[in-house]
Protein backbone atom coordinates (compact mmCIF):
# COMPACT_ATOMS: atom_id res chain seq x y z
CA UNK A 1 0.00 0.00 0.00
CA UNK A 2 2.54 2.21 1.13
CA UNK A 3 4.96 1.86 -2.19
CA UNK A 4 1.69 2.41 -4.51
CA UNK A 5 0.86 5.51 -2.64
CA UNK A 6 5.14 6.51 -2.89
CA UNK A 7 4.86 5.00 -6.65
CA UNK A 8 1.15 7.90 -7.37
CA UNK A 9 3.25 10.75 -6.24
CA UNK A 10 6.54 10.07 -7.62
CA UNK A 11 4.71 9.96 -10.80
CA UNK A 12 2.10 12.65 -10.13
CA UNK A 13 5.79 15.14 -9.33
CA UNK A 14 7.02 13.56 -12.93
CA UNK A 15 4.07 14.89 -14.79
CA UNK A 16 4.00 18.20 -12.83
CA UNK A 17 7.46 18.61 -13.78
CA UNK A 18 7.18 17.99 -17.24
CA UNK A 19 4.24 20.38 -17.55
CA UNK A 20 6.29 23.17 -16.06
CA UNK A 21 9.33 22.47 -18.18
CA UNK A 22 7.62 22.07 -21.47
CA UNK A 23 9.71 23.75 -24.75
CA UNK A 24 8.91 27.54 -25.76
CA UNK A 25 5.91 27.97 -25.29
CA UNK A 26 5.43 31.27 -26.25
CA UNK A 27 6.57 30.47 -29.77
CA UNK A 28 3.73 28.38 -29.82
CA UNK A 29 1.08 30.85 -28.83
CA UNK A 30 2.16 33.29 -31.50
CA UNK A 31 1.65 30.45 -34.13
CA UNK A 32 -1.74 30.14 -32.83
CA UNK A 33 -2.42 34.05 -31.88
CA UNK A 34 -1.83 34.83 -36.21
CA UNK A 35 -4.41 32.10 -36.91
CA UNK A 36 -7.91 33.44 -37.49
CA UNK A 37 -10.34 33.22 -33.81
CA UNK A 38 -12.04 29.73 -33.19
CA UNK A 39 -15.90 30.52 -32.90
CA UNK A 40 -16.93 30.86 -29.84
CA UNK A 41 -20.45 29.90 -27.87
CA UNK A 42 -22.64 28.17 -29.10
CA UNK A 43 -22.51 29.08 -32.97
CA UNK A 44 -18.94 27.25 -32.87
CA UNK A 45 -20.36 24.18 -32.15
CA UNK A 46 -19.68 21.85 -34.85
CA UNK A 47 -22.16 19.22 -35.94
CA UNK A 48 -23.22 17.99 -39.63
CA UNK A 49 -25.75 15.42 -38.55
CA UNK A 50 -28.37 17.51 -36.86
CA UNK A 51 -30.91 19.70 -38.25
CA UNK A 52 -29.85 23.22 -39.02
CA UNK A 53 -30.54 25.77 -36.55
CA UNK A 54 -32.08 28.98 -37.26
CA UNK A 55 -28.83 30.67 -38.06
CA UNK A 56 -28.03 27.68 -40.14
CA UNK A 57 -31.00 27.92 -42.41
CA UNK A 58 -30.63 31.71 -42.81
CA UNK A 59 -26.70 30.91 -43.58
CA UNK A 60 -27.77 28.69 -46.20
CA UNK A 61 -30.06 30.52 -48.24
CA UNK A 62 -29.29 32.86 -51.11
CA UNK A 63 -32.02 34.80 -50.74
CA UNK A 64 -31.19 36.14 -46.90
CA UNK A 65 -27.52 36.98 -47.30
CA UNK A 66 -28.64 40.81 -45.89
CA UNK A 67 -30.36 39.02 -43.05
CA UNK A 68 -27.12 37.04 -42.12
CA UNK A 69 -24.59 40.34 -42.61
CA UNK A 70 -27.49 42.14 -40.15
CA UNK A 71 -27.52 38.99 -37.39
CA UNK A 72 -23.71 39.13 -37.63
CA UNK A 73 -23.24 43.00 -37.31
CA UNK A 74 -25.72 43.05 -34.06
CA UNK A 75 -23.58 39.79 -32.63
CA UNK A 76 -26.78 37.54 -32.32
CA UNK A 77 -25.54 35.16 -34.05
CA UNK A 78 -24.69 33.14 -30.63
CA UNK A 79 -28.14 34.00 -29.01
CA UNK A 80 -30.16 32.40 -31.79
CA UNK A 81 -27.74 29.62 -32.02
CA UNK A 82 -29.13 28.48 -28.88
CA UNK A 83 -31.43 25.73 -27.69
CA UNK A 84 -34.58 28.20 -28.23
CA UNK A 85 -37.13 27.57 -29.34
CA UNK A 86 -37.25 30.54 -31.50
CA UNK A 87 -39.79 31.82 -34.30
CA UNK A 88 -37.88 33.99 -36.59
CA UNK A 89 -39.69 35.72 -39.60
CA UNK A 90 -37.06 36.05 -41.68
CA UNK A 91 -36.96 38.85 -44.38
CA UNK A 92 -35.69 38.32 -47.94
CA UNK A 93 -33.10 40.40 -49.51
CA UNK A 94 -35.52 42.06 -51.13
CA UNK A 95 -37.59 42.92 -48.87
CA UNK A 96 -34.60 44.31 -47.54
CA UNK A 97 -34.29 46.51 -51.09
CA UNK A 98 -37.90 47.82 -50.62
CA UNK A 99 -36.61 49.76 -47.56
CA UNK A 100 -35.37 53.37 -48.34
CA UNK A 101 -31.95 53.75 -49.68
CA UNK A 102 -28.84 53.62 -47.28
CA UNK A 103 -31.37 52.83 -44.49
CA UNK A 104 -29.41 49.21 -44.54
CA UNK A 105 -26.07 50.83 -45.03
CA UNK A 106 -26.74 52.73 -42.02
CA UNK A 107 -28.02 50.20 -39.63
CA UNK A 108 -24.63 47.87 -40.21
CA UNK A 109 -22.96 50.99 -39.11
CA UNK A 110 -21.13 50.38 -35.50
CA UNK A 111 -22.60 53.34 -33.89
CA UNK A 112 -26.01 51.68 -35.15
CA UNK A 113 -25.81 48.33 -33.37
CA UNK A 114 -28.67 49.13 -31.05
CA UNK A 115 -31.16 50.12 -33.47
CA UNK A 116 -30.37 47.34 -35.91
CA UNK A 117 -30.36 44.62 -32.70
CA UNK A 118 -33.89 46.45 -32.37
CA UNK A 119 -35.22 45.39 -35.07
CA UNK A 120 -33.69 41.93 -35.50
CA UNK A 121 -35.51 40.91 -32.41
CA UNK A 122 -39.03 42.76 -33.59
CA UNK A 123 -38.53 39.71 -35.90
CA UNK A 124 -37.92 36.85 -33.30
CA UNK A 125 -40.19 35.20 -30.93
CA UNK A 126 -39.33 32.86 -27.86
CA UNK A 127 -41.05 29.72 -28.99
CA UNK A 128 -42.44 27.77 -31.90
CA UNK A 129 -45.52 29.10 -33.36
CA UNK A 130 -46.86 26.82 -35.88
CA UNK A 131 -48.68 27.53 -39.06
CA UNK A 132 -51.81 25.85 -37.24
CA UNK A 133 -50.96 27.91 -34.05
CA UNK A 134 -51.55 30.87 -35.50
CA UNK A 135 -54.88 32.80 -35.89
CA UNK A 136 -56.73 35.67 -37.25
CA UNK A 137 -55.78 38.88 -34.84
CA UNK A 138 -53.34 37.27 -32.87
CA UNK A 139 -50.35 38.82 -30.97
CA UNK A 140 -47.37 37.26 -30.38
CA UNK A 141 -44.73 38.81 -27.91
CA UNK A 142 -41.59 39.94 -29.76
CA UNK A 143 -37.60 39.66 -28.27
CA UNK A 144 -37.30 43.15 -27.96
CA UNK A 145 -40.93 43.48 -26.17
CA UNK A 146 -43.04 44.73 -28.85
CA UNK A 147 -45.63 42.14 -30.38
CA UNK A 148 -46.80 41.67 -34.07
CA UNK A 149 -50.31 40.88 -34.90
CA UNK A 150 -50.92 37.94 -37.31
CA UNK A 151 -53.45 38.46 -40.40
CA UNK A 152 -55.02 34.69 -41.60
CA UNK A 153 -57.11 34.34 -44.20
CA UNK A 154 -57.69 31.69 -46.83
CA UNK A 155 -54.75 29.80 -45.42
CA UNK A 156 -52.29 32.61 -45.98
CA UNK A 157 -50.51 34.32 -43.37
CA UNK A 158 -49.58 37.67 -42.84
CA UNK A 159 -47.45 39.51 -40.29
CA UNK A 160 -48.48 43.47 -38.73
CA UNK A 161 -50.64 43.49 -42.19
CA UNK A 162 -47.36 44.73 -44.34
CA UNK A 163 -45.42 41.01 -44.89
CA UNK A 164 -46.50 37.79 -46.05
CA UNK A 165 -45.52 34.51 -45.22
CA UNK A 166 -43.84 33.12 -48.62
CA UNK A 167 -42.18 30.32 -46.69
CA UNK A 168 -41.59 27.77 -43.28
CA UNK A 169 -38.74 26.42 -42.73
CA UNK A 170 -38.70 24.09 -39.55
CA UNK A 171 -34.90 24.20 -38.03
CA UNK A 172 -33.38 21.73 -34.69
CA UNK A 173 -34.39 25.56 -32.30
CA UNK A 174 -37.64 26.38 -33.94
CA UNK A 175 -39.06 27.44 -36.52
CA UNK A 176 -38.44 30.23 -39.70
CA UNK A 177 -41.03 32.05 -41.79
CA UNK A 178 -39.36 33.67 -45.19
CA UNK A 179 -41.38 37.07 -45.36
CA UNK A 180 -41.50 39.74 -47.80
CA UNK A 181 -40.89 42.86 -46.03
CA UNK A 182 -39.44 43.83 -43.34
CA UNK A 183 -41.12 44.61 -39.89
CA UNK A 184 -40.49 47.67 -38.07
CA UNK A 185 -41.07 47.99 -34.69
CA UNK A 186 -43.23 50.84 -33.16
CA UNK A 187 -41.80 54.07 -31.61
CA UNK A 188 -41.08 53.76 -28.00
């Protein structure tokens, strides 16, 4: 007993000591420091065998590449990489166009961030909201604590009366609706 507890610490000093006398490591940590930053939280999180997430599915569409630059710009990328659940209506490129000229420019601007993160999360709700969920006149609590109202009629759906529903797009942390216009929150 004695000579296995002499043996655990002669080898747990070995180990300490070679962890203290590794090379240069400093040389090391400038290779890494040039390389471009790991992603961090939970957009970083690698996995091909799971449903896309909500970021995912706006990542991978064509027609939302100023939706993705807007996400990125207002760092929310992480925050709707999460678990969720999240409905996101998710406006097009262009319905992106159809807003007045430099009023895009100006939101990716820095000094902007607040007003743009506004806005993003006018367009997200905590929880899944299915198409058969939703009814004529209904209000639905936004992120940033304004609600939209939801138009139904003849099986279409429309959002705050101005953007329709053109798409749904279920994702692993809820759910995406592709409108056509994009939804402005109220004056505070």
């Amino acid at each position: 007993m004695k000579s296995s507890i002499k043996t655990a610490l002669a080898f747990s000093t070995l180990l300490f000591t070679l962890s203290c006398n590794s090379s240069d490591t400093k040389g090391d940590a400038a290779a890494t420091s040039s390389a471009a930053p790991a992603p961090s939280g939970q957009s970083g999180v690698q996995d091909d065998q799971s449903a896309k997430n909500v970021v995912q599915v706006a990542i991978g569409s064509k027609d939302h590449t100023t939706l993705v630059a807007a996400v990125k710009a207002a760092e929310l990328v992480d925050a709707l990489s999460n678990a969720g659940p999240f409905t996101v209506f998710a406006p097009t490129n262009a319905a992106f166009d159809k807003l007045p000229a430099g009023t895009v420019d100006g939101l990716l601007k820095p000094e902007k961030k607040d007003a743009l993160t506004d806005i993003l999360q006018y367009h997200v709700s905590v929880g899944v909201f299915k198409e058969d969920m939703l009814q004529d006149g209904q209000s639905i609590g936004q992120v940033n604590g304004g609600n939209i109202t939801i138009s139904k009629k003849d099986g279409k759906i429309k959002v705050n009366g101005v953007a329709n529903v053109i798409a749904t797009i279920p994702a692993s942390n809820g759910i995406v609706y592709v409108i056509d216009a994009v939804l402005l929150p109220p004056a505070k």
